[in-house]
Protein backbone atom coordinates (compact mmCIF):
# COMPACT_ATOMS: atom_id res chain seq x y z
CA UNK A 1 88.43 68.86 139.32
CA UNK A 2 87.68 65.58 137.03
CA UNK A 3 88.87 66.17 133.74
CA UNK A 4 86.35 63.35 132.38
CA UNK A 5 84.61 65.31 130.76
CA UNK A 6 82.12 65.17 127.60
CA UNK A 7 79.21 67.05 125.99
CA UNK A 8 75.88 65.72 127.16
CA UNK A 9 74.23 62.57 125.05
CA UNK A 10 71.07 61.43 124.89
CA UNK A 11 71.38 57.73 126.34
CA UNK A 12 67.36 57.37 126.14
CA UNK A 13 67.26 54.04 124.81
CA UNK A 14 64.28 54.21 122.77
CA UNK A 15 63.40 55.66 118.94
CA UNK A 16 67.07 55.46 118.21
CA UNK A 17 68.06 54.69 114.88
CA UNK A 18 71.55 53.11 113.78
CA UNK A 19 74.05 56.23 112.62
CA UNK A 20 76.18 55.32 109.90
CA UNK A 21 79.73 55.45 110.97
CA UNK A 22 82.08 57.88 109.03
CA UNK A 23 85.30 56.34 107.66
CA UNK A 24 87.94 58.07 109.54
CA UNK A 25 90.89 59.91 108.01
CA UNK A 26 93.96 57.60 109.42
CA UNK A 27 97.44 58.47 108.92
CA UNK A 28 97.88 55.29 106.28
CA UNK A 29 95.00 57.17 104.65
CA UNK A 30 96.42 60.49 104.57
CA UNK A 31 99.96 59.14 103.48
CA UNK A 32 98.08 57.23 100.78
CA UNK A 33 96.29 60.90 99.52
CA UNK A 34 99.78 62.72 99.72
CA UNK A 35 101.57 59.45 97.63
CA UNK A 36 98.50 60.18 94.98
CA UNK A 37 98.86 63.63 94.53
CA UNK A 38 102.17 63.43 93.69
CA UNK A 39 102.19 60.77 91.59
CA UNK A 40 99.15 62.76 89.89
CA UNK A 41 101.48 66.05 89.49
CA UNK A 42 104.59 64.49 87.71
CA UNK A 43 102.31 62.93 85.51
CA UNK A 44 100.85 66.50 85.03
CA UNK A 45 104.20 67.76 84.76
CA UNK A 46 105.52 65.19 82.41
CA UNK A 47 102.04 65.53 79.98
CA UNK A 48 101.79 69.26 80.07
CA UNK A 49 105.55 70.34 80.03
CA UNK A 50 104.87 72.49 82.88
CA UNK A 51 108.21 71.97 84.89
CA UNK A 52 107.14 74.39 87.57
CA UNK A 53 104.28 72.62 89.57
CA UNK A 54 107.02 70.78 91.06
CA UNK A 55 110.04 73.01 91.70
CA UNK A 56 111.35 74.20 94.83
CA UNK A 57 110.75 77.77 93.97
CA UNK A 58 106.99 76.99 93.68
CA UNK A 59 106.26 75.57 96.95
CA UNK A 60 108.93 77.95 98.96
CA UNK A 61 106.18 80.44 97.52
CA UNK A 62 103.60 78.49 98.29
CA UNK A 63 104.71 78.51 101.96
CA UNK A 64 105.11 82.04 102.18
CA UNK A 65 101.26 82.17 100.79
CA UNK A 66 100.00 79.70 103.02
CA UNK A 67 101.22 80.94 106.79
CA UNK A 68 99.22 83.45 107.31
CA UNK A 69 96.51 81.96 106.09
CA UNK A 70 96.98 79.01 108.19
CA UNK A 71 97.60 81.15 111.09
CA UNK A 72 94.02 82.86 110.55
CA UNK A 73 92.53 79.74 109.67
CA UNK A 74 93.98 78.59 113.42
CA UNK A 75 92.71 81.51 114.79
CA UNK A 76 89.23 80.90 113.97
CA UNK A 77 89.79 76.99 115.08
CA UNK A 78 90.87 78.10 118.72
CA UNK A 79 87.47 80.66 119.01
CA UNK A 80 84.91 78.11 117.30
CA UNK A 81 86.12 75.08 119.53
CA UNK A 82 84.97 77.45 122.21
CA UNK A 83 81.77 78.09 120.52
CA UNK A 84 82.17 82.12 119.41
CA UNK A 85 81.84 82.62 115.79
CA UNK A 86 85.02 84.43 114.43
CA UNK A 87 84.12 86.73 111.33
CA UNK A 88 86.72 89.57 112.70
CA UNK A 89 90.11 87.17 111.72
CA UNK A 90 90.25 90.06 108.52
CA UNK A 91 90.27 92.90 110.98
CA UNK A 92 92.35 91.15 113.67
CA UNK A 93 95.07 90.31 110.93
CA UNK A 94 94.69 93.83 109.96
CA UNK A 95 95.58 95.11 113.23
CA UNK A 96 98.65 92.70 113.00
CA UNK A 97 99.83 93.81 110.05
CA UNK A 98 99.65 97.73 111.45
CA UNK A 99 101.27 96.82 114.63
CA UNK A 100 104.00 94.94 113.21
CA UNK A 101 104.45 97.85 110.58
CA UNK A 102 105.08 100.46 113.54
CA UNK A 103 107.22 98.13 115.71
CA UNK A 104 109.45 96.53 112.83
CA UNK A 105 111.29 99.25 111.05
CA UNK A 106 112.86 100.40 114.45
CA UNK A 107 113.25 97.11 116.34
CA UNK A 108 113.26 94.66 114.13
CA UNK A 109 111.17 91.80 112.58
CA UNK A 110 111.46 89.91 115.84
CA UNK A 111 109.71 92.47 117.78
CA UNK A 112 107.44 92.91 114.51
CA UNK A 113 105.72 89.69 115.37
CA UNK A 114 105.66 90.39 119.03
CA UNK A 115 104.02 93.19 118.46
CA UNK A 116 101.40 91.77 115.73
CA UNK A 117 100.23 89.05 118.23
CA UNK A 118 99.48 91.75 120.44
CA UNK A 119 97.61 93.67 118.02
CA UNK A 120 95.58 91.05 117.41
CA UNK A 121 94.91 89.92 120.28
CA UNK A 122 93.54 93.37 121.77
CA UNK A 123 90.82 92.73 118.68
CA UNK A 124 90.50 89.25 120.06
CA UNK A 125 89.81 90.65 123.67
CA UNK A 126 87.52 93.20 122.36
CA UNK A 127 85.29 90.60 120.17
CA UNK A 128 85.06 88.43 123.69
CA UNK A 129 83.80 91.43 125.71
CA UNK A 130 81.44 92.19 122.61
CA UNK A 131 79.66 88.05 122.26
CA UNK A 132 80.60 86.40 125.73
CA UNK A 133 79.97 89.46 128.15
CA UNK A 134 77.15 91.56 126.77
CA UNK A 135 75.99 88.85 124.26
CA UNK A 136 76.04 90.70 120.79
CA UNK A 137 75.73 88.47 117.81
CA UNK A 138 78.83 86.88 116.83
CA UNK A 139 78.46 87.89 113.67
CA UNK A 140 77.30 91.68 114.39
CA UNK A 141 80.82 91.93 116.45
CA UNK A 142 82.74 90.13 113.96
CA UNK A 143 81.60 92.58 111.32
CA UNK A 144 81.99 95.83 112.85
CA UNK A 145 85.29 94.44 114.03
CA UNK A 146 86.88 94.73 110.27
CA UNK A 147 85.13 98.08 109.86
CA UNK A 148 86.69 99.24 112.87
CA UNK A 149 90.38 98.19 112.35
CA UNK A 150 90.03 99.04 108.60
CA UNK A 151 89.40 102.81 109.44
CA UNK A 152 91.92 102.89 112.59
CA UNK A 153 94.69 101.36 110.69
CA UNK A 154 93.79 103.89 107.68
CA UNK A 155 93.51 106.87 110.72
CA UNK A 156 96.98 105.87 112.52
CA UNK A 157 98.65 105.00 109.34
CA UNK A 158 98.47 108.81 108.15
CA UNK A 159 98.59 109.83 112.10
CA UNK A 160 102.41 107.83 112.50
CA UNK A 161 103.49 106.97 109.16
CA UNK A 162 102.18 110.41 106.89
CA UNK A 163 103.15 113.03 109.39
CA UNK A 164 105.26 115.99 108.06
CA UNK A 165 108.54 116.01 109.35
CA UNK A 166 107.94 112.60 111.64
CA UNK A 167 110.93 109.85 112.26
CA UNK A 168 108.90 107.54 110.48
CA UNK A 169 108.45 110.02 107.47
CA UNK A 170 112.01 110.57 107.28
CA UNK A 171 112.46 107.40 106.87
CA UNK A 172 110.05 106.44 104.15
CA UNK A 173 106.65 106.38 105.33
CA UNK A 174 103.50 107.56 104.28
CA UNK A 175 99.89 107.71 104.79
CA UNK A 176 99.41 104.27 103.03
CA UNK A 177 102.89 102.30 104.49
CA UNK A 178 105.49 101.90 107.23
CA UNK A 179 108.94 102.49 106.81
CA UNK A 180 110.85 99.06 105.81
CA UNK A 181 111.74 96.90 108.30
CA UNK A 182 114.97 94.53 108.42
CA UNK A 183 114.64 90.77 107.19
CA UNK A 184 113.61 88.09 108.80
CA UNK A 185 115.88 85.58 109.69
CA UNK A 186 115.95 82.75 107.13
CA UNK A 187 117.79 79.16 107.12
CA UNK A 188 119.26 76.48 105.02
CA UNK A 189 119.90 72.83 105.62
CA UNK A 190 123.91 73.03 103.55
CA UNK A 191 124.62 70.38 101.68
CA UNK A 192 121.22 68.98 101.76
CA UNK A 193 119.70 71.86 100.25
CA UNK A 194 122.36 71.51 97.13
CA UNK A 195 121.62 67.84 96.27
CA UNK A 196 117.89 68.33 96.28
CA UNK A 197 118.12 70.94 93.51
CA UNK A 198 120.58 68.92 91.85
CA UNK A 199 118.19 65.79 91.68
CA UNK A 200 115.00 68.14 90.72
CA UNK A 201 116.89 69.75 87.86
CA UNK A 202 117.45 66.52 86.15
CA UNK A 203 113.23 66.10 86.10
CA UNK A 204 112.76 62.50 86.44
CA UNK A 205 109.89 61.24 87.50
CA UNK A 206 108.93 61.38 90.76
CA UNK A 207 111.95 61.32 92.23
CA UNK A 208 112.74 65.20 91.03
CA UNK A 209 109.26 66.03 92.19
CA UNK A 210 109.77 64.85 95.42
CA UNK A 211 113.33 66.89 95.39
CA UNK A 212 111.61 69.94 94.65
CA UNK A 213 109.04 69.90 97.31
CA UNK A 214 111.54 68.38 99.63
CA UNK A 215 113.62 71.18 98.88
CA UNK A 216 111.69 73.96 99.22
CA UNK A 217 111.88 72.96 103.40
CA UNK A 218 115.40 73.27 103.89
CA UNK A 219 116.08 76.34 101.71
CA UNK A 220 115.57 79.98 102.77
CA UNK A 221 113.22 78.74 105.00
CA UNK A 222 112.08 81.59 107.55
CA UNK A 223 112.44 81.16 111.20
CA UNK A 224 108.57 82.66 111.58
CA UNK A 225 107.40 79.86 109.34
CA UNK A 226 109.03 77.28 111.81
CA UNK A 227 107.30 79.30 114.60
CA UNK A 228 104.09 78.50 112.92
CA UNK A 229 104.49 74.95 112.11
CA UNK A 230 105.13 74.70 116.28
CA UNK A 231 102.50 76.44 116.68
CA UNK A 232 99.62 74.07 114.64
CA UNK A 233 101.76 70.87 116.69
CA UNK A 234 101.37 72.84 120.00
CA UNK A 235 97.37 73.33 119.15
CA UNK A 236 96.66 69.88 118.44
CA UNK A 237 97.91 68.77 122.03
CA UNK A 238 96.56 71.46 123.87
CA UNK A 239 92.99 71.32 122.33
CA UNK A 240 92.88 67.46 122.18
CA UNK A 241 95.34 65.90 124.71
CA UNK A 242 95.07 68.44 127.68
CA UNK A 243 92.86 68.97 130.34
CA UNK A 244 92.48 72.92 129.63
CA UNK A 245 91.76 71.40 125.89
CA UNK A 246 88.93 69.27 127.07
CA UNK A 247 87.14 71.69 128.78
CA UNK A 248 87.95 74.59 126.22
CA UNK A 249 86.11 72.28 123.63
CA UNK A 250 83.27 71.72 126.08
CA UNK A 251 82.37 75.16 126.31
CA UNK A 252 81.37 74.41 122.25
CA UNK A 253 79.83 71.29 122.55
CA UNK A 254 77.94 72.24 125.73
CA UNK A 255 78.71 75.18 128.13
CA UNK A 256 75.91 74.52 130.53
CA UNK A 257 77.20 70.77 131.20
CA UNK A 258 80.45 72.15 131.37
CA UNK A 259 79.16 75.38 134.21
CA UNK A 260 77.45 72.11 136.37
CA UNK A 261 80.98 70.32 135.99
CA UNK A 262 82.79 73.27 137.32
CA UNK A 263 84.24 74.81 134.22
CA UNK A 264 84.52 78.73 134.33
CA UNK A 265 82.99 78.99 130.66
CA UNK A 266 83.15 82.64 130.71
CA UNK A 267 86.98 82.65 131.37
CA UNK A 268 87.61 79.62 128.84
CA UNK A 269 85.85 81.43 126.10
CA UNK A 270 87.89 84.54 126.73
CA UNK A 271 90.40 82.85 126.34
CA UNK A 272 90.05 81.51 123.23
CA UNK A 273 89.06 84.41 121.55
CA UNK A 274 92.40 86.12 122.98
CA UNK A 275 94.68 83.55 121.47
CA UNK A 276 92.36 83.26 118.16
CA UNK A 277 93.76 87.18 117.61
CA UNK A 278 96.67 86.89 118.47
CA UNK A 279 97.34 83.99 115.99
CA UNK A 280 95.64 86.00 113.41
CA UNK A 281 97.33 89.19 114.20
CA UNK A 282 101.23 87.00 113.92
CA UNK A 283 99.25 86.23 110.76
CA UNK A 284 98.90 89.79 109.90
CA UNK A 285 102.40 90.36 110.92
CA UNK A 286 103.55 88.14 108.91
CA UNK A 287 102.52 89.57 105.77
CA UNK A 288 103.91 92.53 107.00
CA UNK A 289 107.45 90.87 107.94
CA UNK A 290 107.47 89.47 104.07
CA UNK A 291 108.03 92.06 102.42
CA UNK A 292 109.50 94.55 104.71
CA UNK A 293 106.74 96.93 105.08
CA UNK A 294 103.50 97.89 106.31
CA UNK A 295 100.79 98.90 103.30
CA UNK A 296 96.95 99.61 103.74
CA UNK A 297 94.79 96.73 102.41
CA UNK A 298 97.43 94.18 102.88
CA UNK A 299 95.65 91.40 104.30
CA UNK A 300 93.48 91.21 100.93
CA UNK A 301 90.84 89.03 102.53
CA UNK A 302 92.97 86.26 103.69
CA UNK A 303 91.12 86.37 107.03
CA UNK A 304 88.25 85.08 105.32
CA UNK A 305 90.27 82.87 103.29
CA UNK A 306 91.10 81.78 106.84
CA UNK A 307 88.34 81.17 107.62
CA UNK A 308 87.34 78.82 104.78
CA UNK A 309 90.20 76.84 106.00
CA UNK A 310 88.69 76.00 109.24
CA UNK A 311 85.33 75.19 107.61
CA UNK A 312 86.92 72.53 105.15
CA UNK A 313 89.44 71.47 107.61
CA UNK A 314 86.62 70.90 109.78
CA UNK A 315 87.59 72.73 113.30
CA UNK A 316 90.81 70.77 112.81
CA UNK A 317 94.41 71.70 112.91
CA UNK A 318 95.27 69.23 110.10
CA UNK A 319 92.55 70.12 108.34
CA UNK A 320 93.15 73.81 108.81
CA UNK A 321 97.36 73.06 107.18
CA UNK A 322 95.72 71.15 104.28
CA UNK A 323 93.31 74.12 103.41
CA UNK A 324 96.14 76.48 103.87
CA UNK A 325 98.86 74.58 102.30
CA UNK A 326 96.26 74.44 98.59
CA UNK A 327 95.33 77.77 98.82
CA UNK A 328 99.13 78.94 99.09
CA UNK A 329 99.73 76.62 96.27
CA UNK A 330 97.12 77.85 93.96
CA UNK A 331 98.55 81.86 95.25
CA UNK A 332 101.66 80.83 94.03
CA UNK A 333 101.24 78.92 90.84
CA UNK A 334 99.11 81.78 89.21
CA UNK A 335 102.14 84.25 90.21
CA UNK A 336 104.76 82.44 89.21
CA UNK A 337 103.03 80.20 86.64
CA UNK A 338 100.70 82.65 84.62
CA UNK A 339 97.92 81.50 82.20
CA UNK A 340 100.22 78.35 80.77
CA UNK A 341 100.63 76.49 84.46
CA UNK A 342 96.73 77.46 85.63
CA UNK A 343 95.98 75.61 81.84
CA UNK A 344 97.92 72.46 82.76
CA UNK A 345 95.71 72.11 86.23
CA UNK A 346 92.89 71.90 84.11
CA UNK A 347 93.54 68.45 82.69
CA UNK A 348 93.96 67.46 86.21
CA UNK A 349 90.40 68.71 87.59
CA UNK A 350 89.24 66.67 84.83
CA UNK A 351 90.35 63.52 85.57
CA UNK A 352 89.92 64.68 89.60
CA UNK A 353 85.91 65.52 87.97
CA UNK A 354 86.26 61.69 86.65
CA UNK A 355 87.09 59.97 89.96
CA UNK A 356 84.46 61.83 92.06
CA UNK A 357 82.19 60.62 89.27
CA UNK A 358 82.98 56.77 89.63
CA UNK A 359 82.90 57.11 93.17
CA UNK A 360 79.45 58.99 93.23
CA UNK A 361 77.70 56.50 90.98
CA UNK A 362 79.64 53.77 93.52
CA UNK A 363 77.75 55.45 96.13
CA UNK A 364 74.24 55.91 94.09
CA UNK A 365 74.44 59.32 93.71
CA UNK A 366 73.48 58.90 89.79
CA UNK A 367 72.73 63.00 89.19
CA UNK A 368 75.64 64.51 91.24
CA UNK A 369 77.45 61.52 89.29
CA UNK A 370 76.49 63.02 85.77
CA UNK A 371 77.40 66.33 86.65
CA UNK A 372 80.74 65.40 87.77
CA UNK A 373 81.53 63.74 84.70
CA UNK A 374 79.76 66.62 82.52
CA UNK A 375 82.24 68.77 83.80
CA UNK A 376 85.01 66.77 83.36
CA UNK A 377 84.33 66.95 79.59
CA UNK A 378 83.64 70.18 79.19
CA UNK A 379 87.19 70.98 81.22
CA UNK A 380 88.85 68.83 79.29
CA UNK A 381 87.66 70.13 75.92
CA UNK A 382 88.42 73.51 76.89
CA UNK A 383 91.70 72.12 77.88
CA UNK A 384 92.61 70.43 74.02
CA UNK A 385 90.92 73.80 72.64
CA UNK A 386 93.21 76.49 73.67
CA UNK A 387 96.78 76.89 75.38
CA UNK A 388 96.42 79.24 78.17
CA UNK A 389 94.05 80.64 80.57
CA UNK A 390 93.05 84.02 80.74
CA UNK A 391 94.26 86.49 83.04
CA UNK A 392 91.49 87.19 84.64
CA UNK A 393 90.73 84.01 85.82
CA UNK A 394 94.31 83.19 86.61
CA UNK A 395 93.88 86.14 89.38
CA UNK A 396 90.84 83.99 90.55
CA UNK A 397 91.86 80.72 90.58
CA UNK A 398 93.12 80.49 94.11
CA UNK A 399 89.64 81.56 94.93
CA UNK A 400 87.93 79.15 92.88
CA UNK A 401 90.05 76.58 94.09
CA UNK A 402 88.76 77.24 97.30
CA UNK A 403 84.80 77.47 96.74
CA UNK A 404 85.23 74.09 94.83
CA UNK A 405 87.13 72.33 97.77
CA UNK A 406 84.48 73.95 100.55
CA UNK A 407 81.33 72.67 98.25
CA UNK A 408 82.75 69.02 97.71
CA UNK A 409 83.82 68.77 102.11
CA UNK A 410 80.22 70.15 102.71
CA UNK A 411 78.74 66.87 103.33
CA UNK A 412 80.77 65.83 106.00
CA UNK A 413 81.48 68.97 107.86
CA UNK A 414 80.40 68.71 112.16
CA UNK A 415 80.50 72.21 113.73
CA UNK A 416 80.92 72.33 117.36
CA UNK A 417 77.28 72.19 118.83
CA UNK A 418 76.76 75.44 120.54
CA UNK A 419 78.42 77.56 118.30
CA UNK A 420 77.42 80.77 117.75
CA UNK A 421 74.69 80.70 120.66
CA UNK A 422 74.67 83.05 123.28
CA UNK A 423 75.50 81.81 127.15
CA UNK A 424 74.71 83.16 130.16
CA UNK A 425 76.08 81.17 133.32
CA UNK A 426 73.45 80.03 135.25
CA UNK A 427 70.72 79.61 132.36
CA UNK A 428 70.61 75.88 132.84
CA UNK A 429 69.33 75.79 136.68
């Protein structure tokens, strides 16, 4: 079977207007963003005193925060490149986090994860019988997907966990948790690990910033969070450097090009939807793996958050990492950091409000231009007028962070083409 294969493009040659090409994000580009933020945030920690936006301890959390979110965010990459909307990741992460809960505390965090992957995956399965075979809306199915595995993890959770007299009651289960599971298998690079903190501890410049961060990867790292780091490397070849990639993607772009090229769409897109719950039930798992125990609600809407991810990453697996990876930072700084650390970020979305505002004008965007800069005042007066945030929006600001990030990518966001639409095989004859 030829592997050449594309969505269909209108070659007509007539009434075709020159598209303005998109700058691309190259890796000299990306390398330049990453040297920029951090020469932004030990200036922010030098001007604000806030020694913790660089340290080790921040970003380890930050890590934690951000795997599960990337791994729902992945989730929802792998179904969408296939063209089936994913609004179940919450439920499928859910049913993760309950499977991993009832496997763990008797065999182990290993077979915790194993057993989250298939949890999610079963929600997968059922979401592709729901949209591919009978055709419901995508986001009907994705809907009643989180209602379902919100009131069957509730149901089995008193069922297995609650029961008087059970094994799992004995050993500290209820009707809202698991019993407590061993650890998970952690790492650290000796010797390495020791310098690092030595070098961020002195807080120079820069060079202790980098330390921190740098740090932060060969220290307690767990083995499940080097598991998911293979598996965003593992989805980039697959989807874009294979042959099963190729024609996964074409089942987005165009499924009835792909059918007259030979591609079973039907199994392709059941596919994906298998492995997008799976990845967000090791997602679920994983939260569940943290801190030893199953507990209702403990996804918290990171499926969604997930979600998000994929939006502003733009159906990519970088993309996906970077949405992940400032989401688990902004989790992290307003538990470790309080009110005093969310304050300090707000002399940086100022002068982030500043540059958007040169480069909008740049670009002739005059009123989007005024706002910008409006609000870069107005942050920065709030920021001289007081020395701490409240709580309440400390609890938010990870949230925040997000909406902001989603409204500013908007613009340049590309969906796969027949997402969300409804294929038959055959319709195109």
């Amino acid at each position: 079977m030829s592997t050449n294969l594309t969505a269909p493009v209108d070659q007509s040659p007539h009434h075709h207007k020159p598209k303005t090409r998109r700058a691309k994000l190259s890796y000299p580009k990306v390398l330049l963003i990453i040297s920029g933020s951090l020469i932004l945030l030990s200036l922010l920690r030098i001007v604000t005193g806030a020694n913790n936006l660089t340290e080790s301890g921040q970003y380890t959390a930050a890590l934690n925060a951000a795997v599960p979110i990337g791994l729902a965010g992945l989730g929802g990459l792998w179904s969408e490149r296939s063209g089936v909307i994913n609004i179940g990741l919450e439920g499928m992460m859910m049913l993760g986090a309950f499977s991993a809960g009832a496997v763990g505390w008797q065999h182990g965090p290993w077979a915790a994860a194993l057993a989250g992957v298939l949890g999610g995956a079963l929600g997968g399965l059922l979401h592709a019988v729901a949209t591919v075979t009978f055709g419901v809306d995508h986001i009907i199915s994705g809907v009643a997907i989180n209602i379902m595995a919100l009131g069957l993890t509730q149901f089995l959770a008193k069922l297995w966990f609650g029961a008087d007299g059970s094994a799992a009651s004995a050993a500290g289960g209820n009707d809202k948790q698991s019993p407590p599971m061993p650890d998970m298998p952690t790492f650290t690079v000796p010797g390495l690990s020791d310098w690092l903190y030595s070098i961020e501890q002195h807080h120079w410049f820069l060079v202790s910033d980098v330390a921190g961060i740098a740090g932060s990867l060969v220290t307690n790292v767990s083995w499940l969070t080097v598991v998911t780091a293979v598996i965003f490397v593992l989805t980039f070849f697959i989807l874009w450097r294979s042959a099963f990639g190729l024609r996964l993607r074409s089942c987005g772009e165009g499924p009835i090009a792909a059918e007259s090229l030979g591609v079973n769409v039907y199994r392709y897109k059941y596919a994906a939807v298998a492995v997008s719950g799976a990845l967000a039930g090791l997602g679920g798992a994983f939260l569940a793996i943290y801190v030893h125990i199953y507990q209702d609600g403990q996804t918290g809407g990171r499926g969604y958050i997930g979600l998000a991810t994929m939006i502003f990453g733009n159906w990519r697996p970088g993309g996906v990492a970077m949405g992940a990876g400032l989401f688990g930072f902004m989790d992290a700084l307003q538990l470790r950091g309080g009110g005093p650390t969310v304050h300090a970020l707000l002399l940086l979305l100022a002068v982030l409000l500043v540059g958007l505002a040169v480069w909008k004008l740049r670009g002739g965007q005059r009123p989007q231009a005024v706002i910008s800069l409006v609000a870069a005042v107005l942050l920065a007066v709030w920021y001289a007028t007081s020395d701490t945030v409240p709580l309440e929006i400390v609890g938010v600001a990870p949230y925040i962070a997000t909406l902001l990030v989603l409204s500013l990518a908007a613009q340049r966001l590309r969906p796969p083409k027949a997402i969300g639409k409804i294929y038959r095989r055959g319709q195109g004859k």
